[in-house]
PDB file of N, CA and C in Angstrom:
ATOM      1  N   UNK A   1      83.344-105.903 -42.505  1.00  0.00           N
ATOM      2  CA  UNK A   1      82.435-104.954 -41.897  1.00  0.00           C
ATOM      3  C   UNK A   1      81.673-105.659 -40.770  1.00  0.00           C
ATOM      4  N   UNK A   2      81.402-104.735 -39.445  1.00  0.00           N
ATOM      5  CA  UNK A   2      80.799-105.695 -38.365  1.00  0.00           C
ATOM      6  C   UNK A   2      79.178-105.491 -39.133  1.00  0.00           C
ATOM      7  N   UNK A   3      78.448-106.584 -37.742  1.00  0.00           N
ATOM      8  CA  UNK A   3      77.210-106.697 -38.105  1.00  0.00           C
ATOM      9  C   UNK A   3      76.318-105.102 -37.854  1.00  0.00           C
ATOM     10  N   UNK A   4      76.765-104.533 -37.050  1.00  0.00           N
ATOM     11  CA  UNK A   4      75.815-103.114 -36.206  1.00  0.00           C
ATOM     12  C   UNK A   4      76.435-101.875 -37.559  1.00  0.00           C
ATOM     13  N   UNK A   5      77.493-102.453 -37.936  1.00  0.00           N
ATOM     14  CA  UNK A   5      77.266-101.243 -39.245  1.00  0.00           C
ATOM     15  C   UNK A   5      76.999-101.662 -40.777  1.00  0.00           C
ATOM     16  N   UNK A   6      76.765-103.310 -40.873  1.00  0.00           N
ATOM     17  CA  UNK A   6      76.436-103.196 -41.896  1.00  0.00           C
ATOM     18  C   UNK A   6      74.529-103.235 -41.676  1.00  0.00           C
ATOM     19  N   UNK A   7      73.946-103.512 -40.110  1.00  0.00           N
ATOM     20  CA  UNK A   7      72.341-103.097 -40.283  1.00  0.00           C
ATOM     21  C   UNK A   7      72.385-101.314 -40.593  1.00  0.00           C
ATOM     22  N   UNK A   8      73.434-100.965 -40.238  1.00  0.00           N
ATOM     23  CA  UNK A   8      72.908 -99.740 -40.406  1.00  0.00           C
ATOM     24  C   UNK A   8      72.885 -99.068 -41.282  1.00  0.00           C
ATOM     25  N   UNK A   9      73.970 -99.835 -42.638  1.00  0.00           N
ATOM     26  CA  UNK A   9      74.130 -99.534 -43.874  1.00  0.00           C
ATOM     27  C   UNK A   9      72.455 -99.808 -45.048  1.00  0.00           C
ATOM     28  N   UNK A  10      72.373-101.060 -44.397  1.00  0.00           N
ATOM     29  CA  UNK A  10      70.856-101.687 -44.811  1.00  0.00           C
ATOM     30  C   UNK A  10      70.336-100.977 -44.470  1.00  0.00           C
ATOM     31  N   UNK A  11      69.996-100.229 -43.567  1.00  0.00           N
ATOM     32  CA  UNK A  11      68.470 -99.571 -43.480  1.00  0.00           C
ATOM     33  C   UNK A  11      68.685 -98.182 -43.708  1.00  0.00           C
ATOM     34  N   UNK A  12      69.484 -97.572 -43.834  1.00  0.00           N
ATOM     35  CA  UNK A  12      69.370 -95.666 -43.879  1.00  0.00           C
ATOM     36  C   UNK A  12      69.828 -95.971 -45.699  1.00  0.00           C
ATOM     37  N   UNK A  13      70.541 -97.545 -46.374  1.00  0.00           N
ATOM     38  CA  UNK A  13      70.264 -96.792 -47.922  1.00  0.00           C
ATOM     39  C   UNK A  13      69.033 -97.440 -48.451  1.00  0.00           C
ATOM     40  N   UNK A  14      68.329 -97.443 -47.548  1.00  0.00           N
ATOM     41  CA  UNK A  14      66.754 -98.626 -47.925  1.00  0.00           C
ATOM     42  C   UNK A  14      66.075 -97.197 -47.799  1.00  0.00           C
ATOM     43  N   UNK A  15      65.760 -96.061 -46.929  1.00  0.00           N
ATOM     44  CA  UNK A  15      65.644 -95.370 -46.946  1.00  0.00           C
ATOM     45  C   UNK A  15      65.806 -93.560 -47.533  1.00  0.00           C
ATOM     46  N   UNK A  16      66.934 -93.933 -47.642  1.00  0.00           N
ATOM     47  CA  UNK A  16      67.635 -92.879 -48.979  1.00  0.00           C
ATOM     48  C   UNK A  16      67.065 -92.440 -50.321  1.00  0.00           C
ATOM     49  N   UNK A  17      67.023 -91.366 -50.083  1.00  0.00           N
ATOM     50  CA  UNK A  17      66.541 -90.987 -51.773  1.00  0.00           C
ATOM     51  C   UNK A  17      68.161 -91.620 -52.795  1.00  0.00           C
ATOM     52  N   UNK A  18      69.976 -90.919 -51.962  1.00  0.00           N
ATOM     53  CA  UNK A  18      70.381 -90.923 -52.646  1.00  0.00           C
ATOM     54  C   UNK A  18      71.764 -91.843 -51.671  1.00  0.00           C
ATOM     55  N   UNK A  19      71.491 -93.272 -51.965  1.00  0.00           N
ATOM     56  CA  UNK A  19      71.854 -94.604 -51.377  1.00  0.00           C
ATOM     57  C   UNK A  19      73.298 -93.877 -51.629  1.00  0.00           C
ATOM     58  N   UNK A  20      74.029 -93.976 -52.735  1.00  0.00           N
ATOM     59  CA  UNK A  20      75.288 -93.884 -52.837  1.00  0.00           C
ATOM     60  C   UNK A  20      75.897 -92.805 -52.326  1.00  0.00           C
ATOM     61  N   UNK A  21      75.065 -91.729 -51.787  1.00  0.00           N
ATOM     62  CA  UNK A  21      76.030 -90.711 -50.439  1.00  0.00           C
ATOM     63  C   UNK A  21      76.117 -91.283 -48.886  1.00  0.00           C
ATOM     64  N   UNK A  22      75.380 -92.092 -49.051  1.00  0.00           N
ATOM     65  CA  UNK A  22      75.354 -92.714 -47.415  1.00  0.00           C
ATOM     66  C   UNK A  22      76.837 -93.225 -46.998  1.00  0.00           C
ATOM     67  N   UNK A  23      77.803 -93.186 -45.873  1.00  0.00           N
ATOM     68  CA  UNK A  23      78.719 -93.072 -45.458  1.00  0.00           C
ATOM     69  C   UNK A  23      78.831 -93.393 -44.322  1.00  0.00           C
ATOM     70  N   UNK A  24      79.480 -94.893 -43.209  1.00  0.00           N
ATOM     71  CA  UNK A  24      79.267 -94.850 -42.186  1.00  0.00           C
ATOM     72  C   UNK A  24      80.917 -95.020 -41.897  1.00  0.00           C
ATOM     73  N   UNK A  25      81.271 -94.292 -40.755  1.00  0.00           N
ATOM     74  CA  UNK A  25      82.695 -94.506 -40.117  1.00  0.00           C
ATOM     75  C   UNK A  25      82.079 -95.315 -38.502  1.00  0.00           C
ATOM     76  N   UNK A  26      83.274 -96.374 -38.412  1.00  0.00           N
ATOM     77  CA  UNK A  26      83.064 -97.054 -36.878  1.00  0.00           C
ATOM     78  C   UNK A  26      84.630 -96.527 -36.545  1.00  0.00           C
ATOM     79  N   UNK A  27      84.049 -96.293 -35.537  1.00  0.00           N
ATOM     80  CA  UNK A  27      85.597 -96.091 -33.813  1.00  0.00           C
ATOM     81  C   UNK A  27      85.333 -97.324 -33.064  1.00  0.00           C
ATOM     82  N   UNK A  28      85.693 -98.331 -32.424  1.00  0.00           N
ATOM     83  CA  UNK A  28      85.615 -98.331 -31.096  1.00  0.00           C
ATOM     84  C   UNK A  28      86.801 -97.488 -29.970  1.00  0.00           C
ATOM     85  N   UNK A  29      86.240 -97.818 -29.147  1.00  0.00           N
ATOM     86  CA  UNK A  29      87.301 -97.104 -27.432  1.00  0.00           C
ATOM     87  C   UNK A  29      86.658 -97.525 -26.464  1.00  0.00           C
ATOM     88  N   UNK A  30      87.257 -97.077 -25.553  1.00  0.00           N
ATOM     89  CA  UNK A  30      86.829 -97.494 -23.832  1.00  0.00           C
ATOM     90  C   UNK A  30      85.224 -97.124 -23.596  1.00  0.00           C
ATOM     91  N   UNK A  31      84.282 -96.379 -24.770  1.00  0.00           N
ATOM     92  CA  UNK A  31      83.146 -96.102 -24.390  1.00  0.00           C
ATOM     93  C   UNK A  31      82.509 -97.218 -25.186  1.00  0.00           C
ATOM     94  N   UNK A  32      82.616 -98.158 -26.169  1.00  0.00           N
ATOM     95  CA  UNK A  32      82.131 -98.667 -26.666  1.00  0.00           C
ATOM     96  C   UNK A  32      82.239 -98.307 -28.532  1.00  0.00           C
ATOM     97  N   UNK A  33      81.299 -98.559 -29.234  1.00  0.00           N
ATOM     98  CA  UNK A  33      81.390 -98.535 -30.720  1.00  0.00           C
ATOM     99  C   UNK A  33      80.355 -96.989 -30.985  1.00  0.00           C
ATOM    100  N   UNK A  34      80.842 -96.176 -31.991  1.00  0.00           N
ATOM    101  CA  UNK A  34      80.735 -95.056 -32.339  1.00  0.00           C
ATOM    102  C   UNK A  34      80.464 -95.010 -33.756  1.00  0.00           C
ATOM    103  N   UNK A  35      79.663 -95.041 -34.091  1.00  0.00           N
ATOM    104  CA  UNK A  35      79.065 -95.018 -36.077  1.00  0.00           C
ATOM    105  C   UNK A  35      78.780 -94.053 -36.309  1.00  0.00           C
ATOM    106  N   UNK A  36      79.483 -92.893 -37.089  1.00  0.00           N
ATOM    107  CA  UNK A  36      78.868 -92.162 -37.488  1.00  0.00           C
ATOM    108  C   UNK A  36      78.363 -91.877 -38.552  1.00  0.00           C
ATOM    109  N   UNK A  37      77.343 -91.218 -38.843  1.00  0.00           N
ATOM    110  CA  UNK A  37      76.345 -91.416 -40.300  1.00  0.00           C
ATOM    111  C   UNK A  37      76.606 -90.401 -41.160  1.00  0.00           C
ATOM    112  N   UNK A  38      76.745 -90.436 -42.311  1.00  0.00           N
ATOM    113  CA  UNK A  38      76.727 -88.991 -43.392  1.00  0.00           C
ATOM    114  C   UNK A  38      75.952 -89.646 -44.309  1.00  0.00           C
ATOM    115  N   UNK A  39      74.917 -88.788 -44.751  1.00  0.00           N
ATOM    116  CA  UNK A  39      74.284 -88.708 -46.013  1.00  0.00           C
ATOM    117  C   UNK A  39      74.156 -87.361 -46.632  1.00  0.00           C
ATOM    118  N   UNK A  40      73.260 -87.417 -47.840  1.00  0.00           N
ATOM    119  CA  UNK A  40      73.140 -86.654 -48.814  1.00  0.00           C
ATOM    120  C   UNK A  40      72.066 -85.602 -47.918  1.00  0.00           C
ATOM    121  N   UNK A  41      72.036 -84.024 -48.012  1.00  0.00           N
ATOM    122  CA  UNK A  41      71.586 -82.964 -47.330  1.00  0.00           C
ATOM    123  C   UNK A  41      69.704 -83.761 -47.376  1.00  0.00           C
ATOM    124  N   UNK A  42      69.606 -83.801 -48.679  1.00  0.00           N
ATOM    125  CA  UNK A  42      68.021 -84.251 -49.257  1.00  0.00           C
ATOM    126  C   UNK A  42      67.863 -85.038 -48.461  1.00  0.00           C
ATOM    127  N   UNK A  43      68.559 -86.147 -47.828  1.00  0.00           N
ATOM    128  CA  UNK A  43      67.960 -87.157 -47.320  1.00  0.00           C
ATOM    129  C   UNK A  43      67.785 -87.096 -45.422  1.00  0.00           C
ATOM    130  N   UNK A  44      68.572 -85.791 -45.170  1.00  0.00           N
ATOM    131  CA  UNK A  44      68.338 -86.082 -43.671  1.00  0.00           C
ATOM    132  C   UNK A  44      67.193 -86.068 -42.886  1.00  0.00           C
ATOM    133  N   UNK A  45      66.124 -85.740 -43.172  1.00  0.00           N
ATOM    134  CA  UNK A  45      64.439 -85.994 -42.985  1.00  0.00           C
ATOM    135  C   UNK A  45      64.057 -87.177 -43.095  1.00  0.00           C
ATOM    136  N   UNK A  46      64.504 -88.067 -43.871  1.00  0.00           N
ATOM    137  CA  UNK A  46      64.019 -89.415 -43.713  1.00  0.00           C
ATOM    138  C   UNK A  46      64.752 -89.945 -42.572  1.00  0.00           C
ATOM    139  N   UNK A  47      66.111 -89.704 -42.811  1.00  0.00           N
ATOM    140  CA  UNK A  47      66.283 -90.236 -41.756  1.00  0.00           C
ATOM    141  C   UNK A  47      66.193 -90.296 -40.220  1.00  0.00           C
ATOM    142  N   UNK A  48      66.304 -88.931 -40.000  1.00  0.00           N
ATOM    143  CA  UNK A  48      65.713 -88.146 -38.629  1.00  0.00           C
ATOM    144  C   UNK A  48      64.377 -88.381 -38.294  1.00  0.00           C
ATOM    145  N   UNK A  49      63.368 -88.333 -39.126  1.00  0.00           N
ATOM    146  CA  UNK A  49      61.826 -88.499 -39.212  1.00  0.00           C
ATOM    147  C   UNK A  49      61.286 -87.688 -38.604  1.00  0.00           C
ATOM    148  N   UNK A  50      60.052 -87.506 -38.191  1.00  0.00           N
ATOM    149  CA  UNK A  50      59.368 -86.735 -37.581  1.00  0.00           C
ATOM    150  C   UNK A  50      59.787 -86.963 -36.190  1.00  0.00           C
ATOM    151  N   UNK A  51      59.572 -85.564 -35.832  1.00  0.00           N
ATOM    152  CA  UNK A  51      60.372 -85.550 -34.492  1.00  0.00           C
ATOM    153  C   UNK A  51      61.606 -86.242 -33.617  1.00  0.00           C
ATOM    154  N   UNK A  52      62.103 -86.819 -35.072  1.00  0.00           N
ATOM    155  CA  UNK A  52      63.930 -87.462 -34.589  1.00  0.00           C
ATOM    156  C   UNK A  52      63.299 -88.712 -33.989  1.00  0.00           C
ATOM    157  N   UNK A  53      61.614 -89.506 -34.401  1.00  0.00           N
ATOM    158  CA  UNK A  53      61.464 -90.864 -33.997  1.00  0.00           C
ATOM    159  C   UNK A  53      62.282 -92.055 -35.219  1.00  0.00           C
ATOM    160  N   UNK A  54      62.378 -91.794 -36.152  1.00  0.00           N
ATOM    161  CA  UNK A  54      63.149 -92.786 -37.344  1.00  0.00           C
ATOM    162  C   UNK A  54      64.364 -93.529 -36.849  1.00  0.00           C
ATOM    163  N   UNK A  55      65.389 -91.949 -36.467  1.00  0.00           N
ATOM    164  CA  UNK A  55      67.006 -91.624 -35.810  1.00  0.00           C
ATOM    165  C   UNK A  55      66.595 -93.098 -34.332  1.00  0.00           C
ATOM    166  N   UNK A  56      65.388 -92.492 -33.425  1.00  0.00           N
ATOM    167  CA  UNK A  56      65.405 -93.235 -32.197  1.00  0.00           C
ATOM    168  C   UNK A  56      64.910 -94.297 -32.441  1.00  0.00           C
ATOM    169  N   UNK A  57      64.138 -94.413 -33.342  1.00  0.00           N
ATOM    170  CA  UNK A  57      64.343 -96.064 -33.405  1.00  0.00           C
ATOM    171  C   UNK A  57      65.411 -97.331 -34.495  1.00  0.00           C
ATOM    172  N   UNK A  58      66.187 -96.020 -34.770  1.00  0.00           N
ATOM    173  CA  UNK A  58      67.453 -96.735 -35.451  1.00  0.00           C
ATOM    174  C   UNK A  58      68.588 -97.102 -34.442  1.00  0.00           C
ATOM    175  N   UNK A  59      68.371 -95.966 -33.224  1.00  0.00           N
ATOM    176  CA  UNK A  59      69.853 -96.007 -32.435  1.00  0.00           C
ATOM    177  C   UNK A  59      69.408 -97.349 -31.479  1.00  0.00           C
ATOM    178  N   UNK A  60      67.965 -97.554 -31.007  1.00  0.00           N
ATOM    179  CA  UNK A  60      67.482 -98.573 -30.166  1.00  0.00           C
ATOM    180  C   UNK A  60      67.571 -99.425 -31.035  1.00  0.00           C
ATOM    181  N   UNK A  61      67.614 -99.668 -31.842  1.00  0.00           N
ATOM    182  CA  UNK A  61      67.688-101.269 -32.765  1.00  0.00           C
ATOM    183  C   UNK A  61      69.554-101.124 -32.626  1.00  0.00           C
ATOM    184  N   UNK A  62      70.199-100.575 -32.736  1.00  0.00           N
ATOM    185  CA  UNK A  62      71.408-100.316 -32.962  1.00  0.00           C
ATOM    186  C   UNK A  62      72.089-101.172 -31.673  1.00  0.00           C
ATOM    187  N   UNK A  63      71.330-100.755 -30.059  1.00  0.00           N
ATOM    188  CA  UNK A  63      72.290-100.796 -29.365  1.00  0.00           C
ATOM    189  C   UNK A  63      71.692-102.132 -29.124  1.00  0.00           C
ATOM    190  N   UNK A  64      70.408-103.016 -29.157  1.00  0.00           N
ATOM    191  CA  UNK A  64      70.207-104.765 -29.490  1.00  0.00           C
ATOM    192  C   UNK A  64      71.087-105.413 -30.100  1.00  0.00           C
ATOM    193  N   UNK A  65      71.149-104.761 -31.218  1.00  0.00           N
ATOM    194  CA  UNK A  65      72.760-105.692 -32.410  1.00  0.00           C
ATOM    195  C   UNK A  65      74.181-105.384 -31.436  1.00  0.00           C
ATOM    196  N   UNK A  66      74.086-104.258 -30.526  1.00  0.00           N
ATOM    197  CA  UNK A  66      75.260-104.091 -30.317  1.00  0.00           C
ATOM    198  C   UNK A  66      75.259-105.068 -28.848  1.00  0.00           C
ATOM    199  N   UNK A  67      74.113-105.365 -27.877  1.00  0.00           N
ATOM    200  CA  UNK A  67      74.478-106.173 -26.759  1.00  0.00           C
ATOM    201  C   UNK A  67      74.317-107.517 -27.225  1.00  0.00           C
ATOM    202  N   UNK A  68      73.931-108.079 -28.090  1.00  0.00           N
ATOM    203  CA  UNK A  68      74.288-109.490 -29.061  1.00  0.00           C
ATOM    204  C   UNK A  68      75.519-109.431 -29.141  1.00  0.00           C
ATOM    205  N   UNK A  69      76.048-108.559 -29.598  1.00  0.00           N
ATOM    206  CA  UNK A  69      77.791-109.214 -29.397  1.00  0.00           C
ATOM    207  C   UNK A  69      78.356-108.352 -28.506  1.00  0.00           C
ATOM    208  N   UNK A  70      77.806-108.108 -27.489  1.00  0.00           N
ATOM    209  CA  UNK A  70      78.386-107.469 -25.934  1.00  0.00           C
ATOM    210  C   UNK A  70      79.341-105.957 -26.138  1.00  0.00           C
ATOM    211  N   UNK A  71      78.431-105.275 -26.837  1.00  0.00           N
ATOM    212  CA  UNK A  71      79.412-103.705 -27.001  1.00  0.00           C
ATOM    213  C   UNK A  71      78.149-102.900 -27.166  1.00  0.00           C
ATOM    214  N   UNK A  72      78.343-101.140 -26.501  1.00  0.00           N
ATOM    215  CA  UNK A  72      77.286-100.518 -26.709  1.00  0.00           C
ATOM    216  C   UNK A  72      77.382 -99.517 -28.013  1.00  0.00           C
ATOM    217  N   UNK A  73      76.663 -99.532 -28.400  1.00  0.00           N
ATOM    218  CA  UNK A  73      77.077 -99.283 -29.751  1.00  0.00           C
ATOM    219  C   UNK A  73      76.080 -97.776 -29.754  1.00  0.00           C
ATOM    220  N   UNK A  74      76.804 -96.558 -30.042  1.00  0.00           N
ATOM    221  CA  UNK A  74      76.292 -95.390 -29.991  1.00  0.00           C
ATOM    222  C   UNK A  74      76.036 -95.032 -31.768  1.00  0.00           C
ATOM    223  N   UNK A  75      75.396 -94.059 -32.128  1.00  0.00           N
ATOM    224  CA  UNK A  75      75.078 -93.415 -33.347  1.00  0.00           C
ATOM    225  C   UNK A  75      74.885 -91.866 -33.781  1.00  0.00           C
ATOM    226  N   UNK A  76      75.770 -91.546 -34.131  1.00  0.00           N
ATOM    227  CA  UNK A  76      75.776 -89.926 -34.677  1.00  0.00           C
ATOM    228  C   UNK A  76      76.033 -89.674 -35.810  1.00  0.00           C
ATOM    229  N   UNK A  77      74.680 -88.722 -35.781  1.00  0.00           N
ATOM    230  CA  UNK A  77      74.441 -88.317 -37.124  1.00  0.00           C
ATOM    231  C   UNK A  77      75.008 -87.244 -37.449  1.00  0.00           C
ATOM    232  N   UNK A  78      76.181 -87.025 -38.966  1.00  0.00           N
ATOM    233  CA  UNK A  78      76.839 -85.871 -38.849  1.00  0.00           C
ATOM    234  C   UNK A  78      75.567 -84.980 -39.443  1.00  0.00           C
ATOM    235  N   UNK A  79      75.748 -83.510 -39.519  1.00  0.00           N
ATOM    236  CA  UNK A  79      75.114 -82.747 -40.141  1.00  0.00           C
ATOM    237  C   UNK A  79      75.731 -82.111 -41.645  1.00  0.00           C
ATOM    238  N   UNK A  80      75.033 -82.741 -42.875  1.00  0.00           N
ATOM    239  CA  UNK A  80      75.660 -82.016 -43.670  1.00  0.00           C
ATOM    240  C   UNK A  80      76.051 -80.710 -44.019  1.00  0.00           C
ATOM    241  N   UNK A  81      77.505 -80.559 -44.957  1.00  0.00           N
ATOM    242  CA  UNK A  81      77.568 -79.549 -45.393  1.00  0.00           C
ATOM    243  C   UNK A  81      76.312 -78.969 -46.522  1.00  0.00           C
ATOM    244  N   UNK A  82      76.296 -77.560 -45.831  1.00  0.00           N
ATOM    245  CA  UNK A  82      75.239 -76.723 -46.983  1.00  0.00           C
ATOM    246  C   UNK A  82      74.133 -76.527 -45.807  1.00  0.00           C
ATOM    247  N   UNK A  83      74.068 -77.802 -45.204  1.00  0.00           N
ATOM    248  CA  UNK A  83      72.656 -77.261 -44.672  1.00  0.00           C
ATOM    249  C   UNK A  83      72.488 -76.310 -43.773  1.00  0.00           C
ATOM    250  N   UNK A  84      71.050 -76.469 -43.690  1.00  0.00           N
ATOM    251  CA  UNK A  84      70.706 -75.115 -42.703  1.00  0.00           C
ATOM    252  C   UNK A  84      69.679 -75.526 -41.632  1.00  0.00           C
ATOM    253  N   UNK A  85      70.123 -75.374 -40.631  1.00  0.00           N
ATOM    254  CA  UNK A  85      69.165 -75.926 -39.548  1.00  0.00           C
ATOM    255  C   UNK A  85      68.141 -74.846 -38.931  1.00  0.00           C
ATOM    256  N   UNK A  86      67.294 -75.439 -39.243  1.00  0.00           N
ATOM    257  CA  UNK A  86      66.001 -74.461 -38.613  1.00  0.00           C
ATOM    258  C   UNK A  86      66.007 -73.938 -37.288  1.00  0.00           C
ATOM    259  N   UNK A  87      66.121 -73.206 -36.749  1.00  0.00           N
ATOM    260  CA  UNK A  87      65.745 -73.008 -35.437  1.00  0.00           C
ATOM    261  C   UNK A  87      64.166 -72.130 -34.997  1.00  0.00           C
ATOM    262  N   UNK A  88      63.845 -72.799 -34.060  1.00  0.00           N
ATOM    263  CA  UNK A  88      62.434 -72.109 -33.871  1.00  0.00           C
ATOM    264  C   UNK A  88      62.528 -70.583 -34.005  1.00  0.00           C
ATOM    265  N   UNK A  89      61.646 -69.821 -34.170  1.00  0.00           N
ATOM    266  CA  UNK A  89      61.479 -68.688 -34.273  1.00  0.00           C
ATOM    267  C   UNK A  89      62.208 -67.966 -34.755  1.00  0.00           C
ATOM    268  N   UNK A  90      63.569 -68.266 -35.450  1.00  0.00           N
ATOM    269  CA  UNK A  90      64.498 -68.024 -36.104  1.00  0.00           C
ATOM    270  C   UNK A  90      63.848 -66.188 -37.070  1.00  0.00           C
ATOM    271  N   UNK A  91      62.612 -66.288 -37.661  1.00  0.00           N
ATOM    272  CA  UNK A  91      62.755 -65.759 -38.606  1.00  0.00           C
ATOM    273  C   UNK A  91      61.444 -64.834 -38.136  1.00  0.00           C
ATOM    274  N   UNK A  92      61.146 -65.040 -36.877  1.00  0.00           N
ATOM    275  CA  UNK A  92      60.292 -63.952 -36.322  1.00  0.00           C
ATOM    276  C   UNK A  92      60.916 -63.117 -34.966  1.00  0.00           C
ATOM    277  N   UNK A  93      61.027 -61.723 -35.315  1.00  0.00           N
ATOM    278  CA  UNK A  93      61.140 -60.625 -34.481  1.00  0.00           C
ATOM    279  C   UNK A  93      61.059 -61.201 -33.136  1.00  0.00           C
ATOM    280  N   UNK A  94      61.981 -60.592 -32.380  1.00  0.00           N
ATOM    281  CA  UNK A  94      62.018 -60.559 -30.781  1.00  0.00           C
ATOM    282  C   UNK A  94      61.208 -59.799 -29.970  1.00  0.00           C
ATOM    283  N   UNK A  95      59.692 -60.763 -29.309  1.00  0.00           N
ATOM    284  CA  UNK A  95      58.705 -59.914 -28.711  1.00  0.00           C
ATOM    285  C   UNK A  95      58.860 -60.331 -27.520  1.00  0.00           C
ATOM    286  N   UNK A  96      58.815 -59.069 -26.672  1.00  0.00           N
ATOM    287  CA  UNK A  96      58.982 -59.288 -25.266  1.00  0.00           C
ATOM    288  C   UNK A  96      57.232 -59.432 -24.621  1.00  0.00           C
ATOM    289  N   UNK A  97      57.433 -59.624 -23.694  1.00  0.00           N
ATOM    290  CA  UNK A  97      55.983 -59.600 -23.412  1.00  0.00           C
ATOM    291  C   UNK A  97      55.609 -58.623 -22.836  1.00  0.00           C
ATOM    292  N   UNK A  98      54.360 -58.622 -22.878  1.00  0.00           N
ATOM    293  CA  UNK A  98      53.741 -56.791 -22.714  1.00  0.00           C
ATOM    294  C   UNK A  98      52.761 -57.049 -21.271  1.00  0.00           C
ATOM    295  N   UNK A  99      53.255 -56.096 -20.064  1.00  0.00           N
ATOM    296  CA  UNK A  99      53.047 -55.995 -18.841  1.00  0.00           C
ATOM    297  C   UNK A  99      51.349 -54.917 -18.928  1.00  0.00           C
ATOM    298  N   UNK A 100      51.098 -55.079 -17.835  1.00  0.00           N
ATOM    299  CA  UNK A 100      49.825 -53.945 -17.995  1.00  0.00           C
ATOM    300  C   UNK A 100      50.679 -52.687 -17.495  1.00  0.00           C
ATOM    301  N   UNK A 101      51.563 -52.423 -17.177  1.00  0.00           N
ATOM    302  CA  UNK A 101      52.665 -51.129 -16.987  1.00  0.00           C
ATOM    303  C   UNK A 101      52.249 -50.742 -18.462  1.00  0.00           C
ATOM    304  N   UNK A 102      53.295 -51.404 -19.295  1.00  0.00           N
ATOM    305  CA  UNK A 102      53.353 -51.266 -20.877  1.00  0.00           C
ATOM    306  C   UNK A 102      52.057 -50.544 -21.499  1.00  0.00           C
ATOM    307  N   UNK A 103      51.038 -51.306 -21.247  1.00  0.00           N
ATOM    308  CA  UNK A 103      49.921 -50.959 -21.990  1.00  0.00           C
ATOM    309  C   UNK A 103      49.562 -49.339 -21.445  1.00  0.00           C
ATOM    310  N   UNK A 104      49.449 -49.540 -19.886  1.00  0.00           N
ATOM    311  CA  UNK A 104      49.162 -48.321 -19.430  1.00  0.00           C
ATOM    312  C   UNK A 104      50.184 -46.943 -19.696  1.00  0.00           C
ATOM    313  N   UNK A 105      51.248 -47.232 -19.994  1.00  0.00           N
ATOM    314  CA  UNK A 105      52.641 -46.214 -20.402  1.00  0.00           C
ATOM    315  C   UNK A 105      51.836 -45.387 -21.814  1.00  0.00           C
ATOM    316  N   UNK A 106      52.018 -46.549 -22.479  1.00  0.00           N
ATOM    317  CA  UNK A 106      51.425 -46.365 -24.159  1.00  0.00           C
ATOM    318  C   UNK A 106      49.838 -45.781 -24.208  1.00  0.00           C
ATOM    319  N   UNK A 107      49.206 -45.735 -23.505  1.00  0.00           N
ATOM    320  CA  UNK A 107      47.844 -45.197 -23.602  1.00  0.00           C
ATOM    321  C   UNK A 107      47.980 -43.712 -22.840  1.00  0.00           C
ATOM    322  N   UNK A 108      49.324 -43.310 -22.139  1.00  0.00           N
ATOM    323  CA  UNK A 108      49.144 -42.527 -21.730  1.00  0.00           C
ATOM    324  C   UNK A 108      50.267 -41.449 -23.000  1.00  0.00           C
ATOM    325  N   UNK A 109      50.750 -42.443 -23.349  1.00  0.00           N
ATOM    326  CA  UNK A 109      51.527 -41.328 -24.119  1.00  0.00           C
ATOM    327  C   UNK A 109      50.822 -40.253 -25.367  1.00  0.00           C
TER     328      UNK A 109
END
């Protein structure tokens, strides 16, 4: 196992609620080294962190180990099966915004 995937094995099952789903595949190619991450659904919040700073300061430590031995070393996180990704406003009604036309229409009706 190289060194840039076994730090990365060290730190996302140091982090893990559930160490033994953690899963890393390496590619290299003409773009450089490609790790991609799978864990357990429960655990993708730790790893992502608040506002995806955890993820960015895993991929910036990532690509240091990776110019130590002269390759850029990228990181993607798969998305598990099951989950469900939030999207903003997802679960509130589509409001358009209300013109003073609008208001004035409706007061006249």
């Amino acid at each position: 196992m190289e060194q840039d995937q076994q730090f990365l094995e060290y730190v996302v099952k140091a982090l893990a609620d559930f160490p033994d789903d953690v899963k890393i595949t390496r590619t290299v190619d003409e773009m450089g080294v490609l790790l991609s991450l799978s864990v357990n659904k429960d655990d993708m919040g730790k790893i992502i962190g608040r506002s995806g700073q955890t993820a960015k300061a895993i991929r910036t430590v990532l690509r240091v180990v990776g110019m130590k031995n002269d390759a850029r070393v990228n990181l993607k996180i798969e998305e598990p099966e099951g989950s469900e990704r939030a999207t903003p406003g997802a679960s509130e009604p589509y409001v358009r915004d209300t013109t003073v036309e609008d208001v004035i229409k409706d007061l006249n009706a």
